[in-house]
Protein backbone atom coordinates (compact mmCIF):
# COMPACT_ATOMS: atom_id res chain seq x y z
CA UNK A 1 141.39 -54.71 37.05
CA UNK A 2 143.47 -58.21 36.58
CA UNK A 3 142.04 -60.00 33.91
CA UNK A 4 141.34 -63.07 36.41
CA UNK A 5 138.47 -60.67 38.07
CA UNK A 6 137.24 -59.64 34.93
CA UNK A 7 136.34 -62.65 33.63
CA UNK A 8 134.72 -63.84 37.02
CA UNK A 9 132.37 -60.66 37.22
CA UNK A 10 131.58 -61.24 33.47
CA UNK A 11 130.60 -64.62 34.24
CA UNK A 12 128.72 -63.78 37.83
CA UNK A 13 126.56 -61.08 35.35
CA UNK A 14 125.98 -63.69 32.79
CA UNK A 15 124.51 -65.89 35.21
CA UNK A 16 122.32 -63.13 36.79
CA UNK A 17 120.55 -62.79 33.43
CA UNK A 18 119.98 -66.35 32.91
CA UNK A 19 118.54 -65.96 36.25
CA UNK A 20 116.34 -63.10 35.42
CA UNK A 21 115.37 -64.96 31.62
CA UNK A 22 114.01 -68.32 33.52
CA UNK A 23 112.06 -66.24 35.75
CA UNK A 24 110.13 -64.11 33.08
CA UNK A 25 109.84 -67.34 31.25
CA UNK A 26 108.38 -68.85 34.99
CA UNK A 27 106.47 -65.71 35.28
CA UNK A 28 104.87 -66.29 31.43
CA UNK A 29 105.97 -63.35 30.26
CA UNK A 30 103.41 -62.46 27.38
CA UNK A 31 105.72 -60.66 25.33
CA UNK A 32 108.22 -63.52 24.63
CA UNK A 33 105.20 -66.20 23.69
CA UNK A 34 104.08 -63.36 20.84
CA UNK A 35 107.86 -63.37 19.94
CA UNK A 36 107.82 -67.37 20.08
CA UNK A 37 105.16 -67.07 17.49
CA UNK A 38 106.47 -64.38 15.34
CA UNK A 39 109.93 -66.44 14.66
CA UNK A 40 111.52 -69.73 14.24
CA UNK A 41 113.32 -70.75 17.47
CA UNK A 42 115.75 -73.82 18.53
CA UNK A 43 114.59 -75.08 21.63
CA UNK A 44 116.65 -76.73 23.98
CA UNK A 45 115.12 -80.52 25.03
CA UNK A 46 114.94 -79.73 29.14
CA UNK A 47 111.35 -80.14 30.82
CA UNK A 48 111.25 -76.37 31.09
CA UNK A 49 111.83 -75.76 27.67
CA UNK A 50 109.49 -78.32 26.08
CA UNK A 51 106.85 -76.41 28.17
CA UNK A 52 107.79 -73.17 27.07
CA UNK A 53 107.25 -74.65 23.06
CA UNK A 54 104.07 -76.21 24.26
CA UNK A 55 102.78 -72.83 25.11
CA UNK A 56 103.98 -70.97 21.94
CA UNK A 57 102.08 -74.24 20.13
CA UNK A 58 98.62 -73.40 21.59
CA UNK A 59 99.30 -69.55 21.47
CA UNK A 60 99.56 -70.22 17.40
CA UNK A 61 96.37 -72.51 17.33
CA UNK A 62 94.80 -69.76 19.39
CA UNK A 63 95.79 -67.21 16.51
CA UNK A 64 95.39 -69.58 13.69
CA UNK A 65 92.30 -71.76 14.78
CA UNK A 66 94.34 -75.02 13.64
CA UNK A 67 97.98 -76.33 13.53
CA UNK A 68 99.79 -79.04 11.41
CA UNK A 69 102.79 -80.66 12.45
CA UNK A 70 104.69 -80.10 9.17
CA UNK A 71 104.45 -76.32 9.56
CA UNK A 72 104.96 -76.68 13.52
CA UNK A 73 108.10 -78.83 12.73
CA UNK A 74 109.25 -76.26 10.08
CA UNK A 75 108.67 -73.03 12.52
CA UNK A 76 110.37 -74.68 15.41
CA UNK A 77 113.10 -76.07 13.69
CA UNK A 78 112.06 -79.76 14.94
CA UNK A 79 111.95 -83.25 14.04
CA UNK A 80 108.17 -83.92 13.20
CA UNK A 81 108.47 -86.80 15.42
CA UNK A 82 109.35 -84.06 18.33
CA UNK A 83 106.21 -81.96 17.30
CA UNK A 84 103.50 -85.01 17.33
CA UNK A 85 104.90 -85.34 20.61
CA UNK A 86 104.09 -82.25 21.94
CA UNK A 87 100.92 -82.56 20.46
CA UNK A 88 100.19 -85.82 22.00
CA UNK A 89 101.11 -84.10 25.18
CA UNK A 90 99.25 -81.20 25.05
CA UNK A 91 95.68 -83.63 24.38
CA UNK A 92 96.56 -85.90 26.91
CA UNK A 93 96.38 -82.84 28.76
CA UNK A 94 92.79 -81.73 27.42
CA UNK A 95 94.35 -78.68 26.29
CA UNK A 96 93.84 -79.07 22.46
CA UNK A 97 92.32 -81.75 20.25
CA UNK A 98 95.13 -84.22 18.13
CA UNK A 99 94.00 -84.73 14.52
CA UNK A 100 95.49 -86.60 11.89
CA UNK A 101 98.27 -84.09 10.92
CA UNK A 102 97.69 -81.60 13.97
CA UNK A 103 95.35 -79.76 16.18
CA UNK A 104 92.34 -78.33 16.57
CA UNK A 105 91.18 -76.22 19.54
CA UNK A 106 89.76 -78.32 22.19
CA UNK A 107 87.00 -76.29 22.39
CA UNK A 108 86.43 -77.34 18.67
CA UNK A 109 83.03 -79.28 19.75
CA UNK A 110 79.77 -80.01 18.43
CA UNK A 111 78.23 -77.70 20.82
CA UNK A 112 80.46 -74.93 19.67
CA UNK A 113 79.44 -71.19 18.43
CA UNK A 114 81.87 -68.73 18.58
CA UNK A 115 80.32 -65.29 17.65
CA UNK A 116 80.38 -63.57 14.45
CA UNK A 117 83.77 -61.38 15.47
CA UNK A 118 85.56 -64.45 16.88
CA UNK A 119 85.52 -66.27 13.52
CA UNK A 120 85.93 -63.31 11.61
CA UNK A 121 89.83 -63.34 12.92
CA UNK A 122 90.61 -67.00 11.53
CA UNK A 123 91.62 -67.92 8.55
CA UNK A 124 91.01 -64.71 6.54
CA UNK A 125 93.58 -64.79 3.66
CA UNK A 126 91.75 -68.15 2.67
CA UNK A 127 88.52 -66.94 2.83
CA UNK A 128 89.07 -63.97 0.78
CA UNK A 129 90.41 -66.68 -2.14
CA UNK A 130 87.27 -68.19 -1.79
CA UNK A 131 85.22 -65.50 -1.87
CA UNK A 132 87.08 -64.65 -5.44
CA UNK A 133 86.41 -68.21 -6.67
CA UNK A 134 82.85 -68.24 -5.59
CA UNK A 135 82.51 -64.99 -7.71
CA UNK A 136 83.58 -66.16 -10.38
CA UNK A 137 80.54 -68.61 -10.66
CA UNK A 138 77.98 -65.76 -10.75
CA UNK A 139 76.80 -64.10 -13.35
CA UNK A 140 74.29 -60.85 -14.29
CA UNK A 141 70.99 -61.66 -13.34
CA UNK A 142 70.78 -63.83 -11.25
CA UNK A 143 69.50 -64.87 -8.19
CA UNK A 144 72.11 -65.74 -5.13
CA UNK A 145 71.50 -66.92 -1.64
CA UNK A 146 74.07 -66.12 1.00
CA UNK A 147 73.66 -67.83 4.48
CA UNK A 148 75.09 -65.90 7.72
CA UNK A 149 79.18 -66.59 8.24
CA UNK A 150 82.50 -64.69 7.77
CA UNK A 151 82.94 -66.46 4.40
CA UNK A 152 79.53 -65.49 3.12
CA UNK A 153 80.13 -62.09 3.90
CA UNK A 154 83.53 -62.18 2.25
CA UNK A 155 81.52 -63.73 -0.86
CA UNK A 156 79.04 -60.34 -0.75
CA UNK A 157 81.94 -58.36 -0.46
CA UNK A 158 83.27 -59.58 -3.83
CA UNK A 159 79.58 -59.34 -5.31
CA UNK A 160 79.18 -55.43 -5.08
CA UNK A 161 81.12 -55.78 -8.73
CA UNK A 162 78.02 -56.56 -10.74
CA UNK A 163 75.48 -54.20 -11.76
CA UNK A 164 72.14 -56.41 -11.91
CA UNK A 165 72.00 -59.06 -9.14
CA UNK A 166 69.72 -60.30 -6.47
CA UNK A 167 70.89 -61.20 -3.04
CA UNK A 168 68.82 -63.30 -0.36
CA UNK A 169 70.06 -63.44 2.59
CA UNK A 170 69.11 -64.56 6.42
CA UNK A 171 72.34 -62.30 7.81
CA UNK A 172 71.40 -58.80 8.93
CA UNK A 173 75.57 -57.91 8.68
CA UNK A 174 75.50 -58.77 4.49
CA UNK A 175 72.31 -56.78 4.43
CA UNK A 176 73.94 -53.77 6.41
CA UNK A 177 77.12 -54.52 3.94
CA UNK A 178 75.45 -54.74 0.61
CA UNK A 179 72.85 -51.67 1.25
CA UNK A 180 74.57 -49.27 -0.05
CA UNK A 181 75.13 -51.14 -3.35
CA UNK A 182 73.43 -51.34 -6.53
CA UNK A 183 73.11 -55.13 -5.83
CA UNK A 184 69.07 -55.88 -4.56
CA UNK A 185 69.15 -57.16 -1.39
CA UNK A 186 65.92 -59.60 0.42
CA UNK A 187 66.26 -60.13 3.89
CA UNK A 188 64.14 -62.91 5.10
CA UNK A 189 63.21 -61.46 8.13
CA UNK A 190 63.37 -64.20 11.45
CA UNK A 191 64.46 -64.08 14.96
CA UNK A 192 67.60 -62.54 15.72
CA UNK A 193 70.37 -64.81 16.44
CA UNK A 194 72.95 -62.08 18.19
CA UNK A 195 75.60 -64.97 18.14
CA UNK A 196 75.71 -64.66 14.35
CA UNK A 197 73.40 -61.91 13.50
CA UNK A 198 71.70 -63.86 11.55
CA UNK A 199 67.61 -64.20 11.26
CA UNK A 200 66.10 -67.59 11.87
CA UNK A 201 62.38 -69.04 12.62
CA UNK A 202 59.73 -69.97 10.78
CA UNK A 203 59.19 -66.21 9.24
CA UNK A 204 62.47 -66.89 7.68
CA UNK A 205 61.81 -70.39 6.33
CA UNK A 206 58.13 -69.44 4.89
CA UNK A 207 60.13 -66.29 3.05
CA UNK A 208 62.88 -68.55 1.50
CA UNK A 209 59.98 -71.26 0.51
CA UNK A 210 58.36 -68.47 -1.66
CA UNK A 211 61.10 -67.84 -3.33
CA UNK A 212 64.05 -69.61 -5.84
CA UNK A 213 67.13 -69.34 -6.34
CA UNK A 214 69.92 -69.94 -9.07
CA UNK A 215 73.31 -70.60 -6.46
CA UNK A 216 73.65 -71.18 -2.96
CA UNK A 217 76.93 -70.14 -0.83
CA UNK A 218 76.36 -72.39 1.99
CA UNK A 219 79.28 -71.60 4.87
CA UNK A 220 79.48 -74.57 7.77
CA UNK A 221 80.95 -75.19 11.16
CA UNK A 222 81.77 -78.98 10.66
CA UNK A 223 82.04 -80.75 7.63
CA UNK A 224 82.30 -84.46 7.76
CA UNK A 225 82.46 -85.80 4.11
CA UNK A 226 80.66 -89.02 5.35
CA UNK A 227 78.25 -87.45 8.05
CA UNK A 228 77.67 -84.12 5.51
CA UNK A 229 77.46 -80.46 6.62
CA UNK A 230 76.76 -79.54 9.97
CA UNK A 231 76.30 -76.16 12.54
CA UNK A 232 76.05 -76.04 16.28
CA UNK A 233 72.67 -74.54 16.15
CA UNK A 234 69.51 -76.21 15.50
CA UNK A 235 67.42 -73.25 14.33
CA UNK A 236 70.61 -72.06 12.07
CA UNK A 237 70.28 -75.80 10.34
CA UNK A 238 66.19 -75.48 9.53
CA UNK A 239 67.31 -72.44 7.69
CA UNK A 240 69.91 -73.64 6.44
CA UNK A 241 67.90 -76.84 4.71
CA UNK A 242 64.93 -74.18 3.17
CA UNK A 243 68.21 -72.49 1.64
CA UNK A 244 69.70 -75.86 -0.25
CA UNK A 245 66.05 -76.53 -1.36
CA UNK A 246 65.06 -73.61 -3.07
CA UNK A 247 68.16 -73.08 -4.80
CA UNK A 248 68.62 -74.49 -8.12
CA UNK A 249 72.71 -75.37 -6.92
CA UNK A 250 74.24 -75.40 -3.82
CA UNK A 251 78.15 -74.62 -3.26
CA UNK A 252 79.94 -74.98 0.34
CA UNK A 253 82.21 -72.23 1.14
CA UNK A 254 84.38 -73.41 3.66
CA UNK A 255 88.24 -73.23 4.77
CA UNK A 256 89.99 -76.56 5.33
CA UNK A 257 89.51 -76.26 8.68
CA UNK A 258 86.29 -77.22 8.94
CA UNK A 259 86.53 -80.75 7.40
CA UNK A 260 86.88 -83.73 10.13
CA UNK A 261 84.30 -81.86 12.15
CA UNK A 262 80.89 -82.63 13.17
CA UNK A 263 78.89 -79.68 14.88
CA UNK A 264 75.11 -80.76 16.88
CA UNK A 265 72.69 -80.49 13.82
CA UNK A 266 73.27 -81.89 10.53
CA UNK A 267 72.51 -79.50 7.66
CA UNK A 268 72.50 -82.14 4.57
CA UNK A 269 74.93 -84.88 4.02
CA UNK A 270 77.30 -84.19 1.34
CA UNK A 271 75.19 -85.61 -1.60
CA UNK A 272 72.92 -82.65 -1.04
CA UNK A 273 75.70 -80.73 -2.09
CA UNK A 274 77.16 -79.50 -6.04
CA UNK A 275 80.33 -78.03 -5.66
CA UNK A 276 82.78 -77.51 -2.64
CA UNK A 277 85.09 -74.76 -2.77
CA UNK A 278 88.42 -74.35 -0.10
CA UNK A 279 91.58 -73.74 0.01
CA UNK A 280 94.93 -75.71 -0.10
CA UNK A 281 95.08 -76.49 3.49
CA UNK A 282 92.48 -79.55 2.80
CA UNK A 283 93.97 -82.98 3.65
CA UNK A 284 94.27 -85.27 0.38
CA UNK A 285 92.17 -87.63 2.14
CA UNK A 286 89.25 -85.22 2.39
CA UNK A 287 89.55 -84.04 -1.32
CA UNK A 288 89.56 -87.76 -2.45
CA UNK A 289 86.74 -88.45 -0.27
CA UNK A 290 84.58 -85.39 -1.89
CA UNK A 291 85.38 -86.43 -5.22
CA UNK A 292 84.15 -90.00 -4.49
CA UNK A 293 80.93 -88.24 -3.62
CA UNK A 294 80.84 -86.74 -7.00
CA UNK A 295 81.43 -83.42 -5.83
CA UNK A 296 83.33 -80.36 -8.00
CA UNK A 297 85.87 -79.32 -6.34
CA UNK A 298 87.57 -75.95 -6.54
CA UNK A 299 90.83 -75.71 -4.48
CA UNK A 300 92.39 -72.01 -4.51
C-alpha cells in the first residue's frame, strides 16, 4: 500500500476513536470518572472538558466528604485560580457548597444525618489518629464516656488495650464492640435511634445523671467555634448535654471537616468544652479561633 493511503487510513482510524472517546465521555462512562479520581490529569480548557473535571471534582467530594482547592489544583495539574472556578461553578449550580478553601457536599445541611455506615466511609485515616491521641489521655481506672459516632467507636477500638476501665456509653455498636473485652461496659439504655444506633430519651438521660465521669469523647456533626458544637438531631443533643455535665472533662473528637458547620440543635458552645482534638486538615483560622477560646488543642 503507497504510503499516501497509509497515512490517510491511519488518520481516518484516529479520528474514529476520538469519536468513540467523546461519546463514552457523553455517555458518562463510570469507569473513566473512577480513573479521573485515581490520577492526575491535564485537562484541555473546551466547555466539554471543563465539564468532564467538574464531574471528577464532585465524584472526589463524594469519596472524600470535602475538597480544597490546593489539593484539587495539585491533582489536576491546574492553576488554583482555574479550580475556585470550577468550584464557583459547580455552587452556582446547587451542586456542592463553596467554602473558604473548597467544598463541602451540598447536602452538608443543618438538617443532615447520614447513617452510621455512610460516615463510617469518610475520613477514616484521620479518625484512627485521633482515636490514638484520645487514648493517650486515659489512664487505668477510670471512668470514660463515649457518645454514638464513627470517631467514638474508633476511640473504643483503641481502648480494648487497658486492663481496668469503665466505659459509658449511649451507642449499642461500642457496646456490641467492646463486649467481648475486659473493659466494663454501661449502656444507658434509651430509645433506639436506627440512624446512629445510638440510645436516646429520658431513660438515657436519668442513667447518665446517676452517674460521673472522669473524660468525655464528645464526636459532632457541625462545629462552629463561635456558635459551639452542634448535631442534626434534637434528642441526640439532650443526651449529648447530660454527657458534658456529668463528666469531670470534656474532649471533642472531630475531623476538620466538621468545623464551619452548624447542624439543627446546639450541643454546648465551645466554652463548654476542654480540649479539641483533629487532624491537620483544620483551617489556621479555626485553630486560632479555638485557642482564643482557651481551648487545648491537639492536632495529629
Amino acid at each position: 500500500m503507497p504510503a499516501a493511503s497509509r497515512a490517510r487510513n491511519t488518520e481516518q482510524m484516529g479520528g474514529n476513536a476520538g469519536r468513540k472517546k467523546l461519546t463514552s465521555i457523553r455517555g458518562i462512562d463510570e469507569s473513566y470518572y473512577s480513573k479521573l479520581i485515581e490520577r492526575p490529569l491535564l485537562m484541555p480548557s473546551d466547555g466539554l472538558f471543563n465539564e468532564e473535571r467538574r464531574r471528577a471534582i464532585q465524584a472526589i467530594l463524594h469519596r472524600d466528604g470535602r475538597v480544597l482547592v490546593k489539593d484539587l489544583a495539585e491533582h489536576f495539574q491546574l492553576s488554583q485560580i482555574t479550580i475556585r472556578k470550577d468550584l464557583e461553578i459547580l455552587d452556582s449550580q446547587g451542586a456542592v457548597q463553596r467554602t473558604h478553601g473548597g467544598a463541602l457536599p451540598v447536602q452538608a445541611g443543618a438538617l443532615l444525618d447520614p447513617t452510621l455506615r455512610e460516615k463510617e466511609k469518610l475520613h477514616r485515616k484521620e479518625k484512627m489518629h485521633i482515636a490514638q491521641a484520645a487514648a493517650r489521655m486515659v489512664s487505668e481506672g477510670q471512668v470514660v464516656i463515649l457518645d454514638s459516632g464513627t470517631t467514638a467507636t474508633a476511640v473504643a477500638r483503641e481502648l480494648r488495650k487497658f486492663r481496668n476501665l469503665t466505659i459509658i456509653t449511649n451507642a449499642v455498636n461500642i457496646a456490641a464492640e467492646l463486649a467481648s473485652d475486659s473493659v466494663e461496659v454501661i449502656l444507658t439504655g434509651g430509645t433506639l435511634r436506627k440512624n446512629s444506633f445510638s440510645l436516646v430519651g429520658p431513660i438515657a438521660e436519668e442513667t447518665l445523671r446517676r452517674l460521673h465521669a472522669d473524660i468525655l469523647f464528645l464526636g459532632v456533626d457541625g462545629f462552629d467555634v463561635q456558635y459551639g458544637l452542634s448535631t442534626p438531631n434534637l434528642l441526640e443533643a439532650k443526651v449529648n448535654r447530660v454527657m458534658v455535665e456529668v463528666a469531670k472533662r470534656t474532649v471533642a473528637v472531630c475531623d476538620s471537616s466538621k468545623f464551619g458547620r452548624r447542624s439543627l440543635s446546639l450541643i454546648v458552645p465551645s466554652s463548654g468544652l476542654h480540649e479539641v482534638i483533629t487532624d491537620r486538615g483544620v483551617a489556621k483560622s479555626d485553630l486560632r479561633a479555638l485557642k482564643k477560646a482557651g481551648l487545648e488543642v491537639t492536632v495529629v
